[in-house]
Protein backbone atom coordinates (compact mmCIF):
# COMPACT_ATOMS: atom_id res chain seq x y z
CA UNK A 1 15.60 19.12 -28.47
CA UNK A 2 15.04 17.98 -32.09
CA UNK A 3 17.81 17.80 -34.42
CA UNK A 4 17.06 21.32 -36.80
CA UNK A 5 16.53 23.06 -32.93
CA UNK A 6 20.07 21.88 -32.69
CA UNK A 7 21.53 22.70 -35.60
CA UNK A 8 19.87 26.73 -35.08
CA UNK A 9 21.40 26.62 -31.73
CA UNK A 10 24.97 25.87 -32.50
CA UNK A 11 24.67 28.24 -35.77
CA UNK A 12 23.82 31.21 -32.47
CA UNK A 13 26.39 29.60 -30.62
CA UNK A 14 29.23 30.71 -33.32
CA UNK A 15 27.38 34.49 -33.43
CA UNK A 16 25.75 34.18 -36.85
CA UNK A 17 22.29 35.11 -37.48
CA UNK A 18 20.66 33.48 -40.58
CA UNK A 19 17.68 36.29 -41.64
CA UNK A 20 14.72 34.57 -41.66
CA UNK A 21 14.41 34.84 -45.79
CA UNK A 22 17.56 33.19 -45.87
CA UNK A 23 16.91 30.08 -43.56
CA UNK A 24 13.38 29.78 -45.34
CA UNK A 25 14.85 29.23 -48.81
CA UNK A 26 16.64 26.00 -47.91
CA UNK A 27 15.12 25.17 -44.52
CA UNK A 28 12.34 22.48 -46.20
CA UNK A 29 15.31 20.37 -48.00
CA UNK A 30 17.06 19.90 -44.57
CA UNK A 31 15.86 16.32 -42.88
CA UNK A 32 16.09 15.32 -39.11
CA UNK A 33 17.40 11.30 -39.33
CA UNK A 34 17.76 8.93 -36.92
CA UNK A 35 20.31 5.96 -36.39
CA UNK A 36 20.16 2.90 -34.01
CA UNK A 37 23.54 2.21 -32.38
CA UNK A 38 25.97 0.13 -35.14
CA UNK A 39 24.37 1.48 -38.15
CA UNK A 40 26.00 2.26 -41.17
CA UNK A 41 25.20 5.58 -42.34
CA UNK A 42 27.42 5.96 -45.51
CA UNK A 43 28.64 2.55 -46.89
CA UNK A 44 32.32 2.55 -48.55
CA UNK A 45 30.80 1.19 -51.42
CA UNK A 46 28.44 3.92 -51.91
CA UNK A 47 28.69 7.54 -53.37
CA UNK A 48 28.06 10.02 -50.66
CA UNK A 49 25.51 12.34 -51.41
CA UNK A 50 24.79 14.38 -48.24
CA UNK A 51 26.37 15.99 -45.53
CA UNK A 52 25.45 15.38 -41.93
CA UNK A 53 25.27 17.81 -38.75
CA UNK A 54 25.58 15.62 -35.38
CA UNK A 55 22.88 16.68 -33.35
CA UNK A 56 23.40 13.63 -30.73
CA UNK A 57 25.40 10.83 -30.53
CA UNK A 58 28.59 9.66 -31.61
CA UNK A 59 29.31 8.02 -35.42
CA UNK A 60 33.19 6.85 -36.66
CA UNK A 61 34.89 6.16 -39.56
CA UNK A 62 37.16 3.74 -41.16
CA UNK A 63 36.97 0.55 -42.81
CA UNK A 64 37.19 -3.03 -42.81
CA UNK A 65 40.51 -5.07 -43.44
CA UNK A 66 40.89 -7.72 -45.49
CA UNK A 67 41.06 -10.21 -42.50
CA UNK A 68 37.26 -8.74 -41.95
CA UNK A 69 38.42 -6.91 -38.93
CA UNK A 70 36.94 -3.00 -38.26
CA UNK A 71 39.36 -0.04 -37.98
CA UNK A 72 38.16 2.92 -36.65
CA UNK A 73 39.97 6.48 -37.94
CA UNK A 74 38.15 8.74 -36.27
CA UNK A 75 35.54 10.02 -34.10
CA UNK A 76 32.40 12.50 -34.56
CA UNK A 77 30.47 13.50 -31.92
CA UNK A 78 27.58 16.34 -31.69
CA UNK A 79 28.01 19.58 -33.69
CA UNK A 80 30.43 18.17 -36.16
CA UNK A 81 29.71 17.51 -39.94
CA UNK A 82 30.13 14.47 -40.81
CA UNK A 83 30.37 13.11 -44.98
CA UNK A 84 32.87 12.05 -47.10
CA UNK A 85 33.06 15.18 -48.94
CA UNK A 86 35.74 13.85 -51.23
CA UNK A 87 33.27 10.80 -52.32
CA UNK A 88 30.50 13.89 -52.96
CA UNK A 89 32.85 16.09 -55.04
CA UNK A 90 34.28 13.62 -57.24
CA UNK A 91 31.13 11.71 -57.63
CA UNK A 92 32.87 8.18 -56.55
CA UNK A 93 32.76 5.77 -54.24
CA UNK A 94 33.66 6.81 -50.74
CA UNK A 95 37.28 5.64 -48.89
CA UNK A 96 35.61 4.75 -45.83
CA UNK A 97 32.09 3.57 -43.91
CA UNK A 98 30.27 6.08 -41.56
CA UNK A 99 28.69 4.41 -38.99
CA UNK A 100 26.67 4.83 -35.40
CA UNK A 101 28.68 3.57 -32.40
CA UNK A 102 25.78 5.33 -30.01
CA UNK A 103 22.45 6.17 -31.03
CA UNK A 104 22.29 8.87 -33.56
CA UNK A 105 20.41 11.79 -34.44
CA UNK A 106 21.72 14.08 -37.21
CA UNK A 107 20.46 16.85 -39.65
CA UNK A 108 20.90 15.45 -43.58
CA UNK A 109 22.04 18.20 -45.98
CA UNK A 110 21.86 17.24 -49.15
CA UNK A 111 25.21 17.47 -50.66
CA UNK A 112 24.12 19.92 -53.92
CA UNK A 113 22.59 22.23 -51.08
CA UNK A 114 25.56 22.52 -49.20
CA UNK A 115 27.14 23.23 -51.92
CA UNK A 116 25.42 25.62 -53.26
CA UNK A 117 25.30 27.49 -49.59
CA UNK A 118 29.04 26.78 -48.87
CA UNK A 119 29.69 29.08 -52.11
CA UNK A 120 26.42 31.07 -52.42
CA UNK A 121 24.46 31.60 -49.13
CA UNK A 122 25.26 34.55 -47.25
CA UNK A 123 25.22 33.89 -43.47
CA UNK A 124 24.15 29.78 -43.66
CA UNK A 125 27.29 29.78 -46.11
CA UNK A 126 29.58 31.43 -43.65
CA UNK A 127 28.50 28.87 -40.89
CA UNK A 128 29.32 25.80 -43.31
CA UNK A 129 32.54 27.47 -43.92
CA UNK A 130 33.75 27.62 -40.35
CA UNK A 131 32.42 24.16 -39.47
CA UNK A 132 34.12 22.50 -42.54
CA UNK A 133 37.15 24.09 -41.41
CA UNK A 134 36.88 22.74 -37.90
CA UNK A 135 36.11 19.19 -39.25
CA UNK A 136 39.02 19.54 -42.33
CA UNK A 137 41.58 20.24 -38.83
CA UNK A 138 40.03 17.91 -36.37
CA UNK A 139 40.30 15.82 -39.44
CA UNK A 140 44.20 16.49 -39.49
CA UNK A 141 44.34 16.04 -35.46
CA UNK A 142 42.87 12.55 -35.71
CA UNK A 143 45.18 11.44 -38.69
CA UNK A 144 48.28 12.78 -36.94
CA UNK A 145 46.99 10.66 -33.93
CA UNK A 146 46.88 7.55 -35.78
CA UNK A 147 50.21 8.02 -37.05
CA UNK A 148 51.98 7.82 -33.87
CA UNK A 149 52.78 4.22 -32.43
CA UNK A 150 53.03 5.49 -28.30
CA UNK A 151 49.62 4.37 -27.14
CA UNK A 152 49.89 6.96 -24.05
CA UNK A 153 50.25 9.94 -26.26
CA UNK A 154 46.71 8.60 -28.27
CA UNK A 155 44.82 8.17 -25.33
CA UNK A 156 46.20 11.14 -23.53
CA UNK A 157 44.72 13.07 -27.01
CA UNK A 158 41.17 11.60 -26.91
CA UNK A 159 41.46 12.26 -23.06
CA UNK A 160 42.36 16.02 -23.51
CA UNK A 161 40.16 16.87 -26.15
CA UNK A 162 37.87 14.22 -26.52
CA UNK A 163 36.22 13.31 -23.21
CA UNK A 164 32.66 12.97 -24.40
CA UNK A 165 34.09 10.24 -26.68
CA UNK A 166 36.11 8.21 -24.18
CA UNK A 167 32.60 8.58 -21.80
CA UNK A 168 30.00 7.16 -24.45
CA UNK A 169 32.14 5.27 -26.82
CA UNK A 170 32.07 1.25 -25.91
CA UNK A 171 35.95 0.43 -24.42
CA UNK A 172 36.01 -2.30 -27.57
CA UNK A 173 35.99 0.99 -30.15
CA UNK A 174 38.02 2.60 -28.07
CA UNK A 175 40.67 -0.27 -28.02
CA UNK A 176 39.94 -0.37 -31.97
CA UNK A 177 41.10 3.57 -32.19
CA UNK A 178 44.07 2.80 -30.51
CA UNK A 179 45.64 -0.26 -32.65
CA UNK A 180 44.62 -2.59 -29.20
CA UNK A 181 42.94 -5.90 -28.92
CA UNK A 182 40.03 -5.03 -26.11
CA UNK A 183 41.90 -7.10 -23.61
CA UNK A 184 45.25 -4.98 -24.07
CA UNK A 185 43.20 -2.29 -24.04
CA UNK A 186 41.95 -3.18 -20.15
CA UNK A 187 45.89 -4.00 -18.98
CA UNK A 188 47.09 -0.70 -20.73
CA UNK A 189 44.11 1.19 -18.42
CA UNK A 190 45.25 -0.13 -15.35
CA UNK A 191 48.77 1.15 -16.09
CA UNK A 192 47.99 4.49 -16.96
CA UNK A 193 46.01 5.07 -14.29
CA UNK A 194 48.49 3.46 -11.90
CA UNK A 195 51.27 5.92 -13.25
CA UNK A 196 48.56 8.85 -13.20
């Protein structure tokens, strides 16, 4: 299914029904992308200047460390948004890079279009509103996460809510989520699922 086909089908999924009049006003600034796996899609030093729908795939964010090492904050995976809306808003450079840990696809909205439909659009507007809201609180979930130091409790999380993530995400990003070197990462695996 191609990436708009998706987008339609998760705006039916949450009972809303864009008139056709309405989806035809914005539908031709709306633009199917694709990203190889370990792509950046919006670069920390950049000013973000869209907002993506997930249709496949799984992207992250976070940055780099000044020892050059990744850190990962969290996870999208399909029928999220995914942007640094912040960066958009304000007009300045983003906190963190986007990237593709699997294959991609996604539907770009530009950001002054889903702007104008998050305040404006009638039914289009009212689906931006309740996905923005799911991604501002799974936004909240993943920081909460990353606060707590008990490496069971954050794996138990991605496990419970996340399981698409923990079966397409490479173990390495995984460890990377979890404040673990991939080989600590392995030996904390074969504990858990001894105890389990």
């Amino acid at each position: 299914m191609e990436p708009i086909a998706i987008l339609r089908s998760d705006i039916s999924r949450l009972n809303i029904d864009i008139p056709a009049k309405e989806w035809a006003q914005f539908e031709h600034q709306l633009e199917e992308r694709f990203y190889p796996k370990k792509s950046i899609i919006f670069s920390q030093v950049s000013i973000c200047s869209e907002v993506l729908f997930i249709a496949g795939g799984i992207t992250a964010s976070g940055f780099v460390t000044e020892d050059g090492n990744p850190m990962i904050n969290r996870f999208f995976q399909k029928n999220n948004l995914c942007s640094n809306i912040v960066s958009a808003v304000t007009n300045s450079m983003a906190s963190d890079n986007v990237f593709a840990i699997t294959t991609t696809s996604a539907v770009s909205i530009p950001y002054e279009l889903f702007y104008e439909c998050y305040l404006r659009s009638g039914k289009f507007g009212e689906y931006l509103r309740i996905k923005l809201l799911h991604t501002l609180l799974e936004d909240k979930d993943f920081l909460s996460i990353k606060t707590i130091s008990d490496t069971t409790v954050k794996y138990r999380f991605l496990a419970d809510k996340y399981r698409e993530i923990l079966a397409l995400v490479p173990q390495k990003d995984i460890a990377n989520f979890l404040g673990l070197t991939p080989e600590g990462f392995s030996r904390f695996l074969r504990k858990y699922h001894c105890n389990s």
